[in-house]
PDB file of N, CA and C in Angstrom:
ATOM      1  N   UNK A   1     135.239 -54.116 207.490  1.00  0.00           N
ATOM      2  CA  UNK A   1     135.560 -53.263 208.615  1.00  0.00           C
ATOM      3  C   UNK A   1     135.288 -54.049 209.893  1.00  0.00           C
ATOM      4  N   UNK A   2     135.867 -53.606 211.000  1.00  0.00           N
ATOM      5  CA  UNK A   2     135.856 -54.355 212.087  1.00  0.00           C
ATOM      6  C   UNK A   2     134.981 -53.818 212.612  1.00  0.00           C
ATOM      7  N   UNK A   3     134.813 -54.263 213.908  1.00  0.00           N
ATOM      8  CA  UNK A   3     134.032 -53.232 215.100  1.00  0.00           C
ATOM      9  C   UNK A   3     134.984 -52.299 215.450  1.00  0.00           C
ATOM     10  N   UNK A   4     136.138 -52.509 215.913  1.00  0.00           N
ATOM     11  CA  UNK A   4     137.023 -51.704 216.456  1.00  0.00           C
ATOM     12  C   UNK A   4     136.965 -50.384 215.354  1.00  0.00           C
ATOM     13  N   UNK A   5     136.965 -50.785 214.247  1.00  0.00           N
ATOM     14  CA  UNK A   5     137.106 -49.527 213.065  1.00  0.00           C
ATOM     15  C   UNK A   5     136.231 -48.746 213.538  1.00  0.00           C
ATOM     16  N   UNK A   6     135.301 -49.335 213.331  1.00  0.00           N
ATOM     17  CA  UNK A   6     133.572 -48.873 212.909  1.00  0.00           C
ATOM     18  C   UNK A   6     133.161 -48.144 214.429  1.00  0.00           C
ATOM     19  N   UNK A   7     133.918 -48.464 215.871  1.00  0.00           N
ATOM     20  CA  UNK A   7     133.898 -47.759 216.448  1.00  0.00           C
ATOM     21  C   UNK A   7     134.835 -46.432 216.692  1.00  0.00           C
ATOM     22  N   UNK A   8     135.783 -46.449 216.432  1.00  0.00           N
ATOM     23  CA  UNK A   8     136.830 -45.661 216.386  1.00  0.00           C
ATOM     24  C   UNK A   8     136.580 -44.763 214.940  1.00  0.00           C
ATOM     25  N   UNK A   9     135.190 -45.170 214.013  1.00  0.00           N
ATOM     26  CA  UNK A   9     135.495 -44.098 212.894  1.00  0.00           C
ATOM     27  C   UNK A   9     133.710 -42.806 213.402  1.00  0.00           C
ATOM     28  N   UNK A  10     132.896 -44.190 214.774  1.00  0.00           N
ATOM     29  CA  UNK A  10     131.726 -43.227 214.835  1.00  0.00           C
ATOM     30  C   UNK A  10     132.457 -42.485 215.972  1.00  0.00           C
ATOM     31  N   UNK A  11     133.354 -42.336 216.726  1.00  0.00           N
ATOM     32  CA  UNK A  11     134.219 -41.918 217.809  1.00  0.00           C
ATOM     33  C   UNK A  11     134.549 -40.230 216.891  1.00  0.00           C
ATOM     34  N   UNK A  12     135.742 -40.949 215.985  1.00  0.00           N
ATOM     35  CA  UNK A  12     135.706 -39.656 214.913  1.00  0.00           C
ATOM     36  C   UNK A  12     134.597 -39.004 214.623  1.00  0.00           C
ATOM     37  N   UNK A  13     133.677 -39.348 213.920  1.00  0.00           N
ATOM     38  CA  UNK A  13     132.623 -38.263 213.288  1.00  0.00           C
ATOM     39  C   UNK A  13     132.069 -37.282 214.638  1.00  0.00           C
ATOM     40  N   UNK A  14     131.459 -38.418 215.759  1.00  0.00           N
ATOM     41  CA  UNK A  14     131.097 -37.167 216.745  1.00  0.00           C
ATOM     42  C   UNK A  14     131.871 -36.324 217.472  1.00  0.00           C
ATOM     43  N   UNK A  15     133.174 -36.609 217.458  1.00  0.00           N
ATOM     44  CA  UNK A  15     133.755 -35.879 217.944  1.00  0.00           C
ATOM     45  C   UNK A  15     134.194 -34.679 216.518  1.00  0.00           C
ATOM     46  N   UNK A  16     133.940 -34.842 215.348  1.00  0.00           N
ATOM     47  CA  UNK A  16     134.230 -33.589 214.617  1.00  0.00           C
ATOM     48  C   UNK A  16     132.664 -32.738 214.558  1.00  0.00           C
ATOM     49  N   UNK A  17     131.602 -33.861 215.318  1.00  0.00           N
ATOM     50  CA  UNK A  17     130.367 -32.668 215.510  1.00  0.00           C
ATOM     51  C   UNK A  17     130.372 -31.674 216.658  1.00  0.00           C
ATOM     52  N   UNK A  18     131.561 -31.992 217.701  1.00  0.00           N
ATOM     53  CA  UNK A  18     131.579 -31.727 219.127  1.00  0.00           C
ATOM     54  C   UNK A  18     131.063 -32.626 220.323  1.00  0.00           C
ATOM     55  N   UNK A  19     130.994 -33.564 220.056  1.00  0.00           N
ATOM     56  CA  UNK A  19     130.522 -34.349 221.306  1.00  0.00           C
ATOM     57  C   UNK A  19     131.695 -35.334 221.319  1.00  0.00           C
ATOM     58  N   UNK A  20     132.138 -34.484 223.011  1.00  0.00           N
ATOM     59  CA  UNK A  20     133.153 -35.574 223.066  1.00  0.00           C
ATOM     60  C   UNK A  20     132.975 -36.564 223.969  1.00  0.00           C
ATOM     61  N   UNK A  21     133.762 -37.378 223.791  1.00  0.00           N
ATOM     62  CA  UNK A  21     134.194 -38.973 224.389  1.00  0.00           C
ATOM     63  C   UNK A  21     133.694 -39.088 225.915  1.00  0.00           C
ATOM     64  N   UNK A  22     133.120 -39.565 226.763  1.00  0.00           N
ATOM     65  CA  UNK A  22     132.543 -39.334 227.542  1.00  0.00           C
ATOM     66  C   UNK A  22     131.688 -38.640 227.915  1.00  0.00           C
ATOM     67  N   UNK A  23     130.788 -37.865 227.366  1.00  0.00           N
ATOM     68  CA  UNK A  23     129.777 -37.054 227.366  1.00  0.00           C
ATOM     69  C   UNK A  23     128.565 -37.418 227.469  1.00  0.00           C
ATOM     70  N   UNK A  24     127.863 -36.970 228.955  1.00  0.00           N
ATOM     71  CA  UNK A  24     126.692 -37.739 228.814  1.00  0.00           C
ATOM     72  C   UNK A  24     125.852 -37.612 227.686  1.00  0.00           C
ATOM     73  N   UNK A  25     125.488 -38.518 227.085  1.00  0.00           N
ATOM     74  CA  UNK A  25     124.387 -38.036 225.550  1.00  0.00           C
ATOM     75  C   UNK A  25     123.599 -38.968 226.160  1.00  0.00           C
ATOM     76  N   UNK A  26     122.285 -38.587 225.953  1.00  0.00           N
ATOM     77  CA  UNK A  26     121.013 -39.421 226.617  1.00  0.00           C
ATOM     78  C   UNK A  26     120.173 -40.035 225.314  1.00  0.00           C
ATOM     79  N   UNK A  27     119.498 -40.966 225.508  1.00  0.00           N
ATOM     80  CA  UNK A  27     118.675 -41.220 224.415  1.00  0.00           C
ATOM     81  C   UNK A  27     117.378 -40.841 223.879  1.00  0.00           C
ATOM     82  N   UNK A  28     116.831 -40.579 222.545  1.00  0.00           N
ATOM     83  CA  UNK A  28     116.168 -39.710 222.530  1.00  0.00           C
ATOM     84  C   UNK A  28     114.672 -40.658 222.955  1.00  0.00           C
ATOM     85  N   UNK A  29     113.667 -39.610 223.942  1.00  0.00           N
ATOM     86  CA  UNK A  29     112.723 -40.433 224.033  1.00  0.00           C
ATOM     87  C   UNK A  29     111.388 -40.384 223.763  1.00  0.00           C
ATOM     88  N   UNK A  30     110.880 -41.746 223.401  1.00  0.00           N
ATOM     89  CA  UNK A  30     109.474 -41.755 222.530  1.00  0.00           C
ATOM     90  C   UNK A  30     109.076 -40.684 222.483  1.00  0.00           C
ATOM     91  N   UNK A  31     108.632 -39.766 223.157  1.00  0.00           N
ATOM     92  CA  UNK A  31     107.953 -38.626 222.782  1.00  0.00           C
ATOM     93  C   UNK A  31     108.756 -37.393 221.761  1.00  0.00           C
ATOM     94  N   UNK A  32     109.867 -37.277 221.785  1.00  0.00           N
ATOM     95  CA  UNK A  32     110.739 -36.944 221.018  1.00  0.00           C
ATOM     96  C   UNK A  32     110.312 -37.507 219.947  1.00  0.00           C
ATOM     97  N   UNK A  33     110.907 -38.698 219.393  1.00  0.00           N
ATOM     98  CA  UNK A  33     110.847 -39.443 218.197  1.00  0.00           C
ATOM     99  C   UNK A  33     109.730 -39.436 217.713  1.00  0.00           C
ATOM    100  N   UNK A  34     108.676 -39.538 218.001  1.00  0.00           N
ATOM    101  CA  UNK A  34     107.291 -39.695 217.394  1.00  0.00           C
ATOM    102  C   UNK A  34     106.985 -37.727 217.361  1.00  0.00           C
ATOM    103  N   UNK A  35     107.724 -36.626 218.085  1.00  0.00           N
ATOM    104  CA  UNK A  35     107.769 -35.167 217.726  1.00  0.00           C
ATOM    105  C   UNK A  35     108.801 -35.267 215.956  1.00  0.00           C
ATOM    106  N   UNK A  36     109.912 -35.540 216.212  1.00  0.00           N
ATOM    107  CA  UNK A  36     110.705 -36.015 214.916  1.00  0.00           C
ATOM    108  C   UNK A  36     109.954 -35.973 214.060  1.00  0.00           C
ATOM    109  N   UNK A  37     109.374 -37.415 213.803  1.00  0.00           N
ATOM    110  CA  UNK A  37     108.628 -38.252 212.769  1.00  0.00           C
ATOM    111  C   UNK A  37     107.568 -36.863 212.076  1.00  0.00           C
ATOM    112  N   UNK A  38     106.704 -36.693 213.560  1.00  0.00           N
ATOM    113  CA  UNK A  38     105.766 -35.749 212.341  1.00  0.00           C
ATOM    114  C   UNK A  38     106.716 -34.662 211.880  1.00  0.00           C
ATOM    115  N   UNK A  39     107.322 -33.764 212.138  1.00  0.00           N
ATOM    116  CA  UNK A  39     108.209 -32.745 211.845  1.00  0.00           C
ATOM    117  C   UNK A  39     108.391 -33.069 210.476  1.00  0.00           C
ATOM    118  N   UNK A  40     108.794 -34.035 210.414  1.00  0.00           N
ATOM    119  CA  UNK A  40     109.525 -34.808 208.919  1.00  0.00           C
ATOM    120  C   UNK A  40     108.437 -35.134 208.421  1.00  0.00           C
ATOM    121  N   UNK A  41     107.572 -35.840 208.803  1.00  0.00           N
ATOM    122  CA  UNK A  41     106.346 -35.871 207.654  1.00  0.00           C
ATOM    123  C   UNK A  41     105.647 -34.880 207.735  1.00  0.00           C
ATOM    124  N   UNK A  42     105.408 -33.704 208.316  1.00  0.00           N
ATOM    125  CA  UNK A  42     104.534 -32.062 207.991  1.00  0.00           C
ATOM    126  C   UNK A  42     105.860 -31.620 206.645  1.00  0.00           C
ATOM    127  N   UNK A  43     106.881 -31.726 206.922  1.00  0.00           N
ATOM    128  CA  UNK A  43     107.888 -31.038 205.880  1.00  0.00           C
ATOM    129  C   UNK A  43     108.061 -31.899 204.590  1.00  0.00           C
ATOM    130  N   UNK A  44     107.540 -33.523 204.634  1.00  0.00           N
ATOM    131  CA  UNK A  44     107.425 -33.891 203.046  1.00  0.00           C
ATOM    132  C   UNK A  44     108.677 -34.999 203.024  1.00  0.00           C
ATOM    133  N   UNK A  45     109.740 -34.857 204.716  1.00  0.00           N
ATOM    134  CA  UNK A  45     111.058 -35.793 204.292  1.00  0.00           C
ATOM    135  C   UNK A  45     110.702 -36.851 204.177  1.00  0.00           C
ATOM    136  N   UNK A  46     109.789 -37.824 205.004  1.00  0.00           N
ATOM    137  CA  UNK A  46     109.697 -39.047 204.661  1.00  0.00           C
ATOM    138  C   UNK A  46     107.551 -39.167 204.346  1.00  0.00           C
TER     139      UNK A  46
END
């Protein structure tokens, strides 16, 4: 697969989650992710 694919196929997926193409999406931050992490380890996922 190319890049071009591989971008044009993660283009597809979020846009069949609803986030479209230009949309600000922000990144998630440390304090988030390390909220995540335990979430998932109190529930047993990782």
């Amino acid at each position: 697969m190319t890049l071009f694919e591989f971008f044009a196929a993660v283009d597809g997926y979020l846009e069949s989650k609803g986030v479209k193409k230009g949309d600000n999406v922000k990144s998630m931050t440390r304090g988030e992710y390390n909220q995540l992490l335990a979430k998932l380890r109190d529930e047993g996922k990782i």
